[in-house]
N, C-alpha and C. Protein backbone atom coordinates (compact mmCIF):
# COMPACT_ATOMS: atom_id res chain seq x y z
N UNK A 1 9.38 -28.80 3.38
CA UNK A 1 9.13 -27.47 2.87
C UNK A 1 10.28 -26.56 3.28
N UNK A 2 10.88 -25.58 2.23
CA UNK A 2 11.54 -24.52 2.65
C UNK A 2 11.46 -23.93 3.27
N UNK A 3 12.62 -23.49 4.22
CA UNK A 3 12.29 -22.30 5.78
C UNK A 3 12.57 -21.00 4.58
N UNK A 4 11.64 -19.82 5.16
CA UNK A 4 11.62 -18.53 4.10
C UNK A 4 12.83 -17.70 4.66
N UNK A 5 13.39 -17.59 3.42
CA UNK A 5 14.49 -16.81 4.09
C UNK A 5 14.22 -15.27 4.37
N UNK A 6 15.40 -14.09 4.50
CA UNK A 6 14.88 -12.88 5.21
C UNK A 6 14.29 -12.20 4.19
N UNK A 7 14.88 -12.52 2.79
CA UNK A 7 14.16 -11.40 1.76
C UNK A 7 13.04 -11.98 1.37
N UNK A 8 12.45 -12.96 1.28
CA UNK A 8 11.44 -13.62 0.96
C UNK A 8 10.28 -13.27 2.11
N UNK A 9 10.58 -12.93 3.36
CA UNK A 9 10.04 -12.21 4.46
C UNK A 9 9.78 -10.74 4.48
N UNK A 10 10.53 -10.31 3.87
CA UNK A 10 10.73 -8.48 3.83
C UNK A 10 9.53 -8.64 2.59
N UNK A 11 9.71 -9.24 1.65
CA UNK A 11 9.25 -9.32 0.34
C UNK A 11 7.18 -9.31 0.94
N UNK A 12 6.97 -10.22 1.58
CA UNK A 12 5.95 -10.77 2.09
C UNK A 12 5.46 -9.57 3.09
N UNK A 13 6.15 -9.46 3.53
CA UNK A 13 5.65 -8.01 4.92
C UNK A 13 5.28 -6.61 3.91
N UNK A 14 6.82 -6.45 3.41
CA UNK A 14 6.22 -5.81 2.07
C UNK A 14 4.70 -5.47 1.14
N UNK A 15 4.40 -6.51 0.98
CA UNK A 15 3.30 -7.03 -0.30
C UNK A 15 1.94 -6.74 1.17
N UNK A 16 2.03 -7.45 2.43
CA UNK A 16 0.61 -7.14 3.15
C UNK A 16 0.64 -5.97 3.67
N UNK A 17 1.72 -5.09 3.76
CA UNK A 17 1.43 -3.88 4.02
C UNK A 17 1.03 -2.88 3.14
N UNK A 18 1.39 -3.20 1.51
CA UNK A 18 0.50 -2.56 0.70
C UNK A 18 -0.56 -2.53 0.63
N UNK A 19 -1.23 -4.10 1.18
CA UNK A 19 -2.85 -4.28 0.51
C UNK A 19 -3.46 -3.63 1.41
N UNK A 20 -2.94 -3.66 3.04
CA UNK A 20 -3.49 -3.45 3.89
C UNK A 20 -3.61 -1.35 3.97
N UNK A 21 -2.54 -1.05 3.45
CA UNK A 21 -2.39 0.99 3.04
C UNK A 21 -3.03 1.21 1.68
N UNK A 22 -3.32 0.31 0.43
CA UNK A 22 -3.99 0.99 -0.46
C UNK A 22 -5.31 1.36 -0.14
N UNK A 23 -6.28 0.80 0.54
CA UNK A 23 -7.66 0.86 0.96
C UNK A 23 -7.59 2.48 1.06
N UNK A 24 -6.58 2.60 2.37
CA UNK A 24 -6.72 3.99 3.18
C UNK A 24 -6.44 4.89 2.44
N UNK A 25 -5.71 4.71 1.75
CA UNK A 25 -5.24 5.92 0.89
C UNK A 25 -5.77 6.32 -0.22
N UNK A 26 -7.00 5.81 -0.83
CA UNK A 26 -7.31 5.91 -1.90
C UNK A 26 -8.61 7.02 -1.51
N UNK A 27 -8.54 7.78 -3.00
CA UNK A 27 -9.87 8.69 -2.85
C UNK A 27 -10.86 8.24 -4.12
N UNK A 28 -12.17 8.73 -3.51
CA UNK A 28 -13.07 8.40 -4.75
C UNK A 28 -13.19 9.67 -5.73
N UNK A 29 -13.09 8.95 -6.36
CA UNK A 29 -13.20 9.39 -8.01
C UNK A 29 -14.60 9.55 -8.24
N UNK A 30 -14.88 10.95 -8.61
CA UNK A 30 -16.13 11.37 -8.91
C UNK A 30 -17.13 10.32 -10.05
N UNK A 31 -16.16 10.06 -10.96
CA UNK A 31 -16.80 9.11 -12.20
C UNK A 31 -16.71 7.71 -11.33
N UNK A 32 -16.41 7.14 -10.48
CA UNK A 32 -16.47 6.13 -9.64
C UNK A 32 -17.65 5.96 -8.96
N UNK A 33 -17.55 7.38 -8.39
CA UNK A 33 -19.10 7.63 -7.29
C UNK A 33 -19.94 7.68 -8.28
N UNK A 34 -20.00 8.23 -9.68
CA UNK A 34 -21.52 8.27 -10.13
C UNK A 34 -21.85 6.50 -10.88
N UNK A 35 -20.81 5.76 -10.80
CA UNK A 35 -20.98 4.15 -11.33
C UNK A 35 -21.88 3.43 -10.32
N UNK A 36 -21.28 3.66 -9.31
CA UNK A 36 -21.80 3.28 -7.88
C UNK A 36 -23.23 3.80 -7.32
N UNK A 37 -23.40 5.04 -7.54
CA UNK A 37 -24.50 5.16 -7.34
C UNK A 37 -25.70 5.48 -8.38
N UNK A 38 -25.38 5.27 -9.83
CA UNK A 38 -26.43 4.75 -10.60
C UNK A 38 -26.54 3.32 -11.32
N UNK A 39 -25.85 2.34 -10.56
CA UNK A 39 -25.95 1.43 -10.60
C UNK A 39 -25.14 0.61 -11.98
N UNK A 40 -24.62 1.36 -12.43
CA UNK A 40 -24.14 0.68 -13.81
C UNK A 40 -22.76 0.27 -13.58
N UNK A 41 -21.90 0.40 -12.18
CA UNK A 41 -20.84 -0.36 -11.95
C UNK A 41 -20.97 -2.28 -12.13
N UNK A 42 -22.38 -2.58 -11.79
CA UNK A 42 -22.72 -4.05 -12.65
C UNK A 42 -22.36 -4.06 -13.78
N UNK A 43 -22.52 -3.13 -15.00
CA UNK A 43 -22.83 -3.30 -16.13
C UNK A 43 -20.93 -3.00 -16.46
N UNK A 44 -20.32 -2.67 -16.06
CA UNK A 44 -19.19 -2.44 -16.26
C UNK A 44 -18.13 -3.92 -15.97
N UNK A 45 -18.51 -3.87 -14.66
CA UNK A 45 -17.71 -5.32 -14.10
C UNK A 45 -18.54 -6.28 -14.94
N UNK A 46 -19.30 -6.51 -15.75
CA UNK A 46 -20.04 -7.49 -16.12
C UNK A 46 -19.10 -7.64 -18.19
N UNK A 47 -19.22 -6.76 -18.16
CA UNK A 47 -18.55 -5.88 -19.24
C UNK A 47 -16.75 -6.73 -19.73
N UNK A 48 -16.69 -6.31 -18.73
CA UNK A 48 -14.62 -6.77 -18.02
C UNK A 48 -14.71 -8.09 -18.20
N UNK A 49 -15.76 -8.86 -17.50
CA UNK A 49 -15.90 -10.31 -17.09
C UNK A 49 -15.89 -11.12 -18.46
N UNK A 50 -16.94 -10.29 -19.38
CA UNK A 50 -16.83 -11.12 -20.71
C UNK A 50 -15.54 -10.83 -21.35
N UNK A 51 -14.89 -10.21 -21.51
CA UNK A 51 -13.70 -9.96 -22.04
C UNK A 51 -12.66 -10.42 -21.96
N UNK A 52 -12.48 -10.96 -20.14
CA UNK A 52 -11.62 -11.52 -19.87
C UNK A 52 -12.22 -13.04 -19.85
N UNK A 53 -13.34 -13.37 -20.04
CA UNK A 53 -13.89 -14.90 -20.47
C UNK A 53 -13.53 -15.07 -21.81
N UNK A 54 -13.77 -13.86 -22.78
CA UNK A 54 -13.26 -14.15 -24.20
C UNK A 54 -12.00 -14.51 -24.39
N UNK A 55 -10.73 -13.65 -23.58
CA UNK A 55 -9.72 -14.04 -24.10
C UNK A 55 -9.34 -15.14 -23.13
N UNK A 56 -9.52 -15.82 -21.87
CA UNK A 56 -9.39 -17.23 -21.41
C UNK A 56 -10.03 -18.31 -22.78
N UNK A 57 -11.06 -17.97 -23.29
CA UNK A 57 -11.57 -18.92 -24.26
C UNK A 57 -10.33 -19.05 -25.33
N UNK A 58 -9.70 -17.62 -25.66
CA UNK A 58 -8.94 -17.97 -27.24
C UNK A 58 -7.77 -18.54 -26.67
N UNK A 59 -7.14 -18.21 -25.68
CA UNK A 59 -6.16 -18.58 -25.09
C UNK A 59 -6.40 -20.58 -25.21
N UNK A 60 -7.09 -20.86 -24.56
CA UNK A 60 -7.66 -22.02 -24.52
C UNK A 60 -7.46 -22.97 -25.66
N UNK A 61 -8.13 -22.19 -26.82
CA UNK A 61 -8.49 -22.77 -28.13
C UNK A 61 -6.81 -22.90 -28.78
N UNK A 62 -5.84 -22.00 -28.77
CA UNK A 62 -4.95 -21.97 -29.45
C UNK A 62 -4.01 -22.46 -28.67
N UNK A 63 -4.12 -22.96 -27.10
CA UNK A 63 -3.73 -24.23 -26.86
C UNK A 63 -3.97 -25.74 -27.01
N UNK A 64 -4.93 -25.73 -27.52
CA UNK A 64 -5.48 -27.39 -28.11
C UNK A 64 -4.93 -26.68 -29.56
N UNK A 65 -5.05 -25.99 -30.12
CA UNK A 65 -4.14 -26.08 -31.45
C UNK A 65 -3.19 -26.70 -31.47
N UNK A 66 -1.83 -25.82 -30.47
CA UNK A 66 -1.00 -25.86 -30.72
C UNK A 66 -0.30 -27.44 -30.33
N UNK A 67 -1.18 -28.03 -29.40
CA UNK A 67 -1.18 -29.32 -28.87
C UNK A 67 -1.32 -30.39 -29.92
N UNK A 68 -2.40 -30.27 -30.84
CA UNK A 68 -2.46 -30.83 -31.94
C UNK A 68 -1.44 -30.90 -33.27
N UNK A 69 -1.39 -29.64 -33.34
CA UNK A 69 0.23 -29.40 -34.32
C UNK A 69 1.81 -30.50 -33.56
N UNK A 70 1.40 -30.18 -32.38
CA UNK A 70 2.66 -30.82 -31.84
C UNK A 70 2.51 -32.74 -31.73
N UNK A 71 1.59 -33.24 -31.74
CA UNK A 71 1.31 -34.51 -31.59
C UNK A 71 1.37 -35.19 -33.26
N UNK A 72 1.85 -33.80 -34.08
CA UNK A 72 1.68 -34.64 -35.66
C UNK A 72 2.81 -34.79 -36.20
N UNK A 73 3.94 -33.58 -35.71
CA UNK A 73 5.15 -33.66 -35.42
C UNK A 73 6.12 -35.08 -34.90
């Protein structure tokens, strides 16, 4: 395995010190707080989930297409 070099380190220290400062820094958003506390932040993330299941599905499909086109070739 590759030893990481220094920018690949800066890069990395970089990236966990963001995840670790966005938390803190963030404020709630009034339309956030009212998702959260009437419960329809489920219905939202649930919402997202199919959408991004729909387009993994087409994605999917129009790779066995294109797999097929190419095997006739």
């Amino acid at each position: 395995m590759k030893k990481p070099t220094n920018t690949m380190r800066k890069l990395l220290l970089m990236v966990a010190a963001v995840m670790l400062l966005v938390p803190m820094l963030r404020a709630q958003d009034p339309l956030e707080e009212y998702f959260y506390a009437s419960g329809k932040i489920r219905v939202v993330i649930a919402i997202i989930g199919l959408v991004l299941l729909g387009i993994l599905a087409y994605v999917i499909a129009l790779d066995l297409r294109v797999r097929k086109l190419e095997k006739k070739k």
